[in-house]
Protein backbone atom coordinates (compact mmCIF):
# COMPACT_ATOMS: atom_id res chain seq x y z
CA UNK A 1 -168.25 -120.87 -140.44
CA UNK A 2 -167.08 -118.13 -142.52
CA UNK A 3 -170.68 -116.99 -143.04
CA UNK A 4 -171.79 -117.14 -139.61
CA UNK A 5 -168.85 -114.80 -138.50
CA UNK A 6 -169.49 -112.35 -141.30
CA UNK A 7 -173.41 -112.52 -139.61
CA UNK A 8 -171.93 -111.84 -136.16
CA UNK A 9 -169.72 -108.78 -136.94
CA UNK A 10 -172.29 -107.12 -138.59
CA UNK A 11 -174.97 -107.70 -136.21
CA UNK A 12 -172.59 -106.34 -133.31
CA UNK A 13 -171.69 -103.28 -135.49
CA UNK A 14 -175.92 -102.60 -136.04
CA UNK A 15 -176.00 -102.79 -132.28
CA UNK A 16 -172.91 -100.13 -131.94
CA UNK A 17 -175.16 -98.08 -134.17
CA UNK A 18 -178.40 -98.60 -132.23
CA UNK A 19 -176.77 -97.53 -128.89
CA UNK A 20 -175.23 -94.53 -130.85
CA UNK A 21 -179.36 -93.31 -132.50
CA UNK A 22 -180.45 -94.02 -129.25
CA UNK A 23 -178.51 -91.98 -127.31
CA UNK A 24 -178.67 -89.03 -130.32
CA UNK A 25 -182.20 -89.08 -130.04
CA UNK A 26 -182.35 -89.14 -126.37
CA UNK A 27 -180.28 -85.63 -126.54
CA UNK A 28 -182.51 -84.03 -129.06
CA UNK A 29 -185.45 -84.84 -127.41
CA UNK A 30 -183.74 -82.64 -123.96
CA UNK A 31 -182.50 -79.95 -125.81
CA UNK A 32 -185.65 -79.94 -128.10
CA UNK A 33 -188.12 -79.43 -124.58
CA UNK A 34 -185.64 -76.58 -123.62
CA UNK A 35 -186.12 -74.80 -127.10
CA UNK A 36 -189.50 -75.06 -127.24
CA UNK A 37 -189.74 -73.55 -123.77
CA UNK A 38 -187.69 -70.61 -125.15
CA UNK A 39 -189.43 -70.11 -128.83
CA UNK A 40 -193.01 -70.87 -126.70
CA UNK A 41 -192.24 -67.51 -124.48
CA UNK A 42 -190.97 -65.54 -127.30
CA UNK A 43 -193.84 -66.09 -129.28
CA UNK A 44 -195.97 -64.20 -126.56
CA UNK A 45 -193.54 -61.09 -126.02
CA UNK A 46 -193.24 -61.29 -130.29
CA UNK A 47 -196.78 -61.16 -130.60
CA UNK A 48 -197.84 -58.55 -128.15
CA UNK A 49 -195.00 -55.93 -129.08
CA UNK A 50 -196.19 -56.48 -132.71
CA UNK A 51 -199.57 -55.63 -131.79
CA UNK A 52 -198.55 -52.57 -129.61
CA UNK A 53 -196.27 -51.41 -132.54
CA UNK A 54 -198.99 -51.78 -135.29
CA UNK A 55 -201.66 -50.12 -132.73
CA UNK A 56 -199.33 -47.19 -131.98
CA UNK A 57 -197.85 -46.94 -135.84
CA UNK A 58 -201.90 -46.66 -136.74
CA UNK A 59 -202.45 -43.46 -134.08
CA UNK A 60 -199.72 -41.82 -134.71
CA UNK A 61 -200.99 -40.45 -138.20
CA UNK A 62 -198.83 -36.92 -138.17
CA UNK A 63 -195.69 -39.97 -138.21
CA UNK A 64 -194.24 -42.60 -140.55
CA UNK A 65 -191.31 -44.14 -138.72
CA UNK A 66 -188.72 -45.72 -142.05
CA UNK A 67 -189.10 -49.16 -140.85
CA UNK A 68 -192.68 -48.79 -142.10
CA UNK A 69 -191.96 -47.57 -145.40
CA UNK A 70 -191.89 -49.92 -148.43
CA UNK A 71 -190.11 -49.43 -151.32
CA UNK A 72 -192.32 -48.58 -154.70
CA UNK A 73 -189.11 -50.72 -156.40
CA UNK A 74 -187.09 -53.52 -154.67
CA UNK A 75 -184.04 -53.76 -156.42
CA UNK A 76 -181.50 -54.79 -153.30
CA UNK A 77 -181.79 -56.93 -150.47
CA UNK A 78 -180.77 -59.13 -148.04
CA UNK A 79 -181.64 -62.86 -147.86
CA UNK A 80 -180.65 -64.42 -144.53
CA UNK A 81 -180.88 -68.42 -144.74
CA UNK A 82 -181.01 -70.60 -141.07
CA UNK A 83 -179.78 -73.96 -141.77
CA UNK A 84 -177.74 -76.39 -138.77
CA UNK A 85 -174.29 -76.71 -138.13
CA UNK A 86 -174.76 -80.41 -137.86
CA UNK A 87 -176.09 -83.06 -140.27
CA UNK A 88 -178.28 -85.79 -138.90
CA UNK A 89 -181.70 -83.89 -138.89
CA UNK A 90 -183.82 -85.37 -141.81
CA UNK A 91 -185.09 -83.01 -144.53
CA UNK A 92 -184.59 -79.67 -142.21
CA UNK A 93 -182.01 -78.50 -144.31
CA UNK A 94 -182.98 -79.56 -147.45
CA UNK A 95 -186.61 -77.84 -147.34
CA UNK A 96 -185.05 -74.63 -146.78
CA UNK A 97 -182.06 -74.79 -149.15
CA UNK A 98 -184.71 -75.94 -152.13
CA UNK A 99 -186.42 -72.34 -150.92
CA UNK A 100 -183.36 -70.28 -151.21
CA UNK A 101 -182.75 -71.71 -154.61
CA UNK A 102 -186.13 -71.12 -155.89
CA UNK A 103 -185.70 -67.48 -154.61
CA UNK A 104 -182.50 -67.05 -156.08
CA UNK A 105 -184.03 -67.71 -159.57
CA UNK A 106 -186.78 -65.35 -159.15
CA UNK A 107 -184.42 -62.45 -158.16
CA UNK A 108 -182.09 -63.14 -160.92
CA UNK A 109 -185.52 -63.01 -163.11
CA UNK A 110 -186.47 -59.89 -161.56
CA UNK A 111 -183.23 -58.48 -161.82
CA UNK A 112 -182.65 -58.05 -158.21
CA UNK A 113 -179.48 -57.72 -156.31
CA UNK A 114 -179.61 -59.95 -153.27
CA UNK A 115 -177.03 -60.21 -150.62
CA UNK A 116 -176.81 -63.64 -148.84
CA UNK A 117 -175.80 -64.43 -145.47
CA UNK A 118 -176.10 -67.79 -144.10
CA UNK A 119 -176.12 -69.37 -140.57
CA UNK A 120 -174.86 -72.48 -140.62
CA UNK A 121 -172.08 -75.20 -141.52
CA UNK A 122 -174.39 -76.60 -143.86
CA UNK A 123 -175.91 -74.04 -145.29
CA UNK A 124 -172.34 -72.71 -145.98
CA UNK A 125 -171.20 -75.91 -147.23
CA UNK A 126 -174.40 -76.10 -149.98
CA UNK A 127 -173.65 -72.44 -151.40
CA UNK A 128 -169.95 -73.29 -151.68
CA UNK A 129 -170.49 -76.23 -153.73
CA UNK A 130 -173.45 -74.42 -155.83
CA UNK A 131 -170.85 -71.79 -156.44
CA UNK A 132 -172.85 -69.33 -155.21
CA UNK A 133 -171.22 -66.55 -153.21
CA UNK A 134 -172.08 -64.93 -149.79
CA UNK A 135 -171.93 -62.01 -148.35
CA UNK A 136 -171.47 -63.18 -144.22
CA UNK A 137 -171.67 -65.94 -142.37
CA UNK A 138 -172.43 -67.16 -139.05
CA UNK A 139 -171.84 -70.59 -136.99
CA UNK A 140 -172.45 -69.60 -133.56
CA UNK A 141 -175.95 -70.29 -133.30
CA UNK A 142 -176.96 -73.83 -132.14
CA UNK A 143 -179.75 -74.78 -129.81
CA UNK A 144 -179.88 -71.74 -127.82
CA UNK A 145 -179.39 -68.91 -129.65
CA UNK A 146 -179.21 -64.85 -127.45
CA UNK A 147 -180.78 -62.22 -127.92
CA UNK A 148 -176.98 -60.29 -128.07
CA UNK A 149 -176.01 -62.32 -130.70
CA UNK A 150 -179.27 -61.83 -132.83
CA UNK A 151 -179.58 -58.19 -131.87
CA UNK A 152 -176.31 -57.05 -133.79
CA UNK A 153 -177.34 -58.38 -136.97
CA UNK A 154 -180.78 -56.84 -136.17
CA UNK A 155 -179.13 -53.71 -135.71
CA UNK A 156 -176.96 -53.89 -138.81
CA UNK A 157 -179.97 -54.49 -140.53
CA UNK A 158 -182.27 -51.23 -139.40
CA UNK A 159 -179.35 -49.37 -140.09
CA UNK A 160 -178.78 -50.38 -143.54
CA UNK A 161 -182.69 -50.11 -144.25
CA UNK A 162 -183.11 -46.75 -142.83
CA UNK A 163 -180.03 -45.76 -145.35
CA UNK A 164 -181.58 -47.13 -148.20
CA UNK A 165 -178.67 -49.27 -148.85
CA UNK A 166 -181.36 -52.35 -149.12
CA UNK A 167 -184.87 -52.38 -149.85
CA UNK A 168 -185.96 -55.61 -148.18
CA UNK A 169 -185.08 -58.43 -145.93
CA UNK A 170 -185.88 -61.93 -146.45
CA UNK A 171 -185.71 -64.75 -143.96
CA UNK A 172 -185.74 -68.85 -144.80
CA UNK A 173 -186.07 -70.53 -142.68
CA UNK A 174 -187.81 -73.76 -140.96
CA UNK A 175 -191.09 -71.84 -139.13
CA UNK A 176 -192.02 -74.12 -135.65
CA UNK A 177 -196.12 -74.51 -135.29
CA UNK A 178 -196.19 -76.82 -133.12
CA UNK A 179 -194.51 -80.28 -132.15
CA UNK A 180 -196.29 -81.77 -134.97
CA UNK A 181 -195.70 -79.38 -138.04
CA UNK A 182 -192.42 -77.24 -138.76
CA UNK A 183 -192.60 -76.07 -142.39
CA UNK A 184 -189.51 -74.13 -143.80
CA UNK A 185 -190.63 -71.00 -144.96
CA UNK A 186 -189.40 -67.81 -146.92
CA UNK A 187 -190.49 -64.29 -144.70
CA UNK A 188 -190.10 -61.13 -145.79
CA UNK A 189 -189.32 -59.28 -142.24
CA UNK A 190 -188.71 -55.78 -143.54
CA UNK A 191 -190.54 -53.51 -144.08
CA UNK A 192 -192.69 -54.12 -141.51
CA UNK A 193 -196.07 -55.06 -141.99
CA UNK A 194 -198.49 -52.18 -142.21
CA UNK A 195 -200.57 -51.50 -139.46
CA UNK A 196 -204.06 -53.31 -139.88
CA UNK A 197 -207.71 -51.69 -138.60
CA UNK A 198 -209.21 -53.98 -136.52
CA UNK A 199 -212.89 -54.54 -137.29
CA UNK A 200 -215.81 -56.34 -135.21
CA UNK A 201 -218.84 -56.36 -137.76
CA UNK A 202 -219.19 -53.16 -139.61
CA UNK A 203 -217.93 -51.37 -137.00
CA UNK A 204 -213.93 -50.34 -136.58
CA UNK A 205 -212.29 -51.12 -132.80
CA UNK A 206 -210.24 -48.24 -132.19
CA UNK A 207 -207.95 -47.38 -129.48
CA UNK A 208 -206.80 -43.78 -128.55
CA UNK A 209 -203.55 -43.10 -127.50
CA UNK A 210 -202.05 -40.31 -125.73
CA UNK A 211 -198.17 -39.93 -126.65
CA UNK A 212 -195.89 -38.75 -124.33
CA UNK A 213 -193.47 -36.97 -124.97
CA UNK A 214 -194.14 -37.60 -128.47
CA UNK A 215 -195.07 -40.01 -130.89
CA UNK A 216 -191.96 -39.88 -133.08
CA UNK A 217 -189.77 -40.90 -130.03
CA UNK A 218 -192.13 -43.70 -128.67
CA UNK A 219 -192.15 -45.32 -132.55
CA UNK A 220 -188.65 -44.67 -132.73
CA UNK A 221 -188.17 -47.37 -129.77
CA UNK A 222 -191.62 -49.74 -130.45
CA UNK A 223 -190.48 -50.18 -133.74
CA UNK A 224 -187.39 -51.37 -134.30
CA UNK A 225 -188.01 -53.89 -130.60
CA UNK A 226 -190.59 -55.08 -132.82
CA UNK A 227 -188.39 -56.14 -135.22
CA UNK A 228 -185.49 -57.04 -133.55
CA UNK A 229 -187.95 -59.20 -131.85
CA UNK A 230 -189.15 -60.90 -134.44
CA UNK A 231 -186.26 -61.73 -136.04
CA UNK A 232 -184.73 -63.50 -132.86
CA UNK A 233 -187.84 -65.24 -132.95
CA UNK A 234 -186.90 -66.91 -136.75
CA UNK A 235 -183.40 -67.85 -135.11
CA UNK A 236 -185.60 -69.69 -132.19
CA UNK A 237 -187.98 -71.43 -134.59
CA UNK A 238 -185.20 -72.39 -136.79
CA UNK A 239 -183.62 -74.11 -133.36
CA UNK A 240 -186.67 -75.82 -132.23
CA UNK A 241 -187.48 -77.64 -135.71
CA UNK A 242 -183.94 -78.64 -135.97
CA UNK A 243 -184.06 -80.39 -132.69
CA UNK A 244 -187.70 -81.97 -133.68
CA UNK A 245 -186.40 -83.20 -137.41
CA UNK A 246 -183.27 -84.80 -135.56
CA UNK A 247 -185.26 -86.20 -132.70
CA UNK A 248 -187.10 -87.86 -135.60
CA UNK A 249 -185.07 -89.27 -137.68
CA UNK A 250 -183.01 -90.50 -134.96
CA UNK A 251 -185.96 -92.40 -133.73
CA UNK A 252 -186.20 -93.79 -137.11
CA UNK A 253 -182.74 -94.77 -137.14
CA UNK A 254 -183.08 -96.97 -134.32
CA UNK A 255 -186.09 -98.34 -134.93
CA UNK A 256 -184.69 -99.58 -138.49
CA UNK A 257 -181.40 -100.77 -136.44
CA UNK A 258 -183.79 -102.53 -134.48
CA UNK A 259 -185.61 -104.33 -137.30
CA UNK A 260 -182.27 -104.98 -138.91
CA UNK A 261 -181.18 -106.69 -135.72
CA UNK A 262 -183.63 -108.84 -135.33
CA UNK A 263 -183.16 -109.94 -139.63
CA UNK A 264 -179.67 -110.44 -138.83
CA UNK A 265 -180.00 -112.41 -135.62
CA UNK A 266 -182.32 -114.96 -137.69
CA UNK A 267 -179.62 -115.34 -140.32
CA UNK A 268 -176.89 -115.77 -137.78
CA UNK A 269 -179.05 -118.61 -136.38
CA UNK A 270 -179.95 -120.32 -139.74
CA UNK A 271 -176.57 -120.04 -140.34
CA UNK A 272 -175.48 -121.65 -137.32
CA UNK A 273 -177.43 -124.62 -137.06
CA UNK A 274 -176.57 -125.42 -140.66
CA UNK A 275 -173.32 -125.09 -139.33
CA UNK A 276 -173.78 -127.38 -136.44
CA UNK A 277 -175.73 -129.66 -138.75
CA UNK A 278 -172.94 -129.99 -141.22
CA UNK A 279 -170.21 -130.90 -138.43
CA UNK A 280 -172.72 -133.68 -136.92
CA UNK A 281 -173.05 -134.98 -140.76
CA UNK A 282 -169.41 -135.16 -140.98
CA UNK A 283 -169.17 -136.93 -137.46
CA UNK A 284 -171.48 -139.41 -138.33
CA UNK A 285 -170.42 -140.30 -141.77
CA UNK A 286 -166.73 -140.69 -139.80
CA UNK A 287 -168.25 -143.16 -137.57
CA UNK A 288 -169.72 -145.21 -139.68
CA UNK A 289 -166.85 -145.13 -142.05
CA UNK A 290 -164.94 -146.68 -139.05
CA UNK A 291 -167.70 -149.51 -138.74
C-alpha cells in the first residue's frame, strides 16, 4: 500500500507540473506572436534607413560624418550582452554567455580594454559569479522593449564614440531569422558599416543626390537614426528568440510530463492490483483456514 501511495503523490505532483508547462508555454507562444510582429516591422524601417544612410554617406564625398570613421587601433570598447531576466528558456542564455566569454579572452589577448554592460537578471547573475565586473546594467527590458528606453543608451553611445572615449561597440546577442532559426551572435554595431557601391554586371548603379541645405546636416540626422535604429532592433531580436526558446522548451516540458504520466499511471496500476491481489490471497487463505 505504501508503494502505491508513493505512485499516486507523484503522479498528481507531474500533473501540477504539466498544467504549470502548459500554461508557460501557452503565454510564450502570445507574447512571442506580438514580438515578432514588432521585430518583423522594425526590420523594414532598419533596413531601408540603412540603405538611405549608406546611399547618402556614398554621395556626399566632400563629408565623413564620425560615426563612419573606424579606428586604425581598437584599444577600448564597449560590449553590450542581451540575456533574459527569467530562466526557463532553453539554451538562449547560454549560447550568448559562451560568446561573451570567448570575446572576453580575445580582448584580454589583444590587450583591449572592454567595458561591459549587461541586460538582464541572468546575464548579471553569470558575470557576478565569474567574477567578472561590469560597467552598467539594465533589467527593464522584457518582451516589449521602447524605443525611449533603447534610444538613451544609443545616445550615450554616439556621444562617447564621437569623443573618442571608445573605439567600438559590440553587441551579443541571440539574432531572430525566422521562427525556425535564432542563433546568438556577436555584432560589431559601431562604426558603421562603410557605404557599399552597388553593382549590376560590370556596370556601377548610382544614384545622385541633391542635398539640401547641406550634406553635413542631412548625415548628421541619417546617421546616427541609422544606428539608433539598429541597435533597438538587437534589443527586439533578443526579445523574440527568448520568447521562441521558452515556447520550446516549455513544450518539451510537457510533453516529457506527459510521457512521465502515462509511466507512472502504469506503475500505480501494477502496483495496485498486486495490491488487491495480495488482500484476496490473504482472504482466501483466512477462509480456508476456518474450514
Amino acid at each position: 500500500m505504501a508503494k502505491a501511495r508513493a505512485v499516486l503523490k507523484r503522479l498528481k505532483a507531474v500533473k501540477n507540473i504539466r498544467k504549470i508547462t502548459r500554461t508557460m508555454e501557452l503565454i510564450a507562444t502570445a507574447r512571442f506572436k506580438k514580438a515578432m510582429d514588432r521585430a518583423t516591422q522594425a526590420s523594414a524601417y532598419t533596413n531601408k534607413i540603412a540603405e538611405l544612410a549608406a546611399d547618402l554617406a556614398s554621395s556626399a564625398t566632400d563629408f565623413v560624418h564620425p560615426l563612419l570613421e573606424g579606428r586604425t587601433e581598437q584599444k577600448s570598447g564597449v560590449l553590450l550582452i542581451l540575456t533574459s531576466n527569467r530562466g526557463l528558456c532553453g539554451g538562449y542564455n547560454a549560447g550568448v554567455l559562451k560568446l561573451v566569454q570567448q570575446r572576453l579572452r580575445d580582448a584580454k589577448a589583444a590587450g583591449q580594454q572592454l567595458r561591459i554592460e549587461v541586460s538582464g537578471k541572468r546575464g548579471i547573475n553569470f558575470l557576478k559569479f565569474q567574477k567578472i565586473e561590469y560597467d552598467k546594467t539594465y533589467t527593464n527590458f522584457e518582451d516589449k522593449p521602447r524605443f525611449d528606453e533603447v534610444e538613451s543608451i544609443a545616445t550615450r553611445f554616439i556621444s562617447d564614440y564621437t569623443a573618442k572615449t571608445i573605439d567600438f561597440i559590440d553587441v551579443a546577442y541571440v539574432k531572430f531569422l525566422s521562427p525556425a532559426k535564432q542563433i546568438a551572435t556577436l555584432e560589431s554595431i559601431l562604426p558603421l558599416a562603410k557605404p557599399q557601391v552597388k553593382t549590376t554586371g560590370a556596370a556601377a548603379a548610382t544614384v545622385d543626390y541633391e542635398f539640401l541645405p547641406s550634406a553635413k546636416e542631412i548625415l548628421e540626422e541619417i546617421l546616427p537614426a541609422a544606428f539608433k535604429a539598429r541597435l533597438f532592433k538587437c534589443f527586439l531580436d533578443a526579445a523574440v528568440s527568448e520568447q521562441i526558446f521558452r515556447m520550446v522548451a516549455m513544450k518539451g516540458a510537457t510533453e516529457n510530463a506527459g510521457e512521465m504520466i502515462s509511466s507512472l499511471s502504469r506503475q500505480y496500476n501494477r502496483a495496485r492490483q498486486a495490491q488487491i491481489t495480495s488482500e484476496l490471497s490473504e482472504i482466501i487463505g483466512g477462509a480456508e483456514a476456518l474450514k
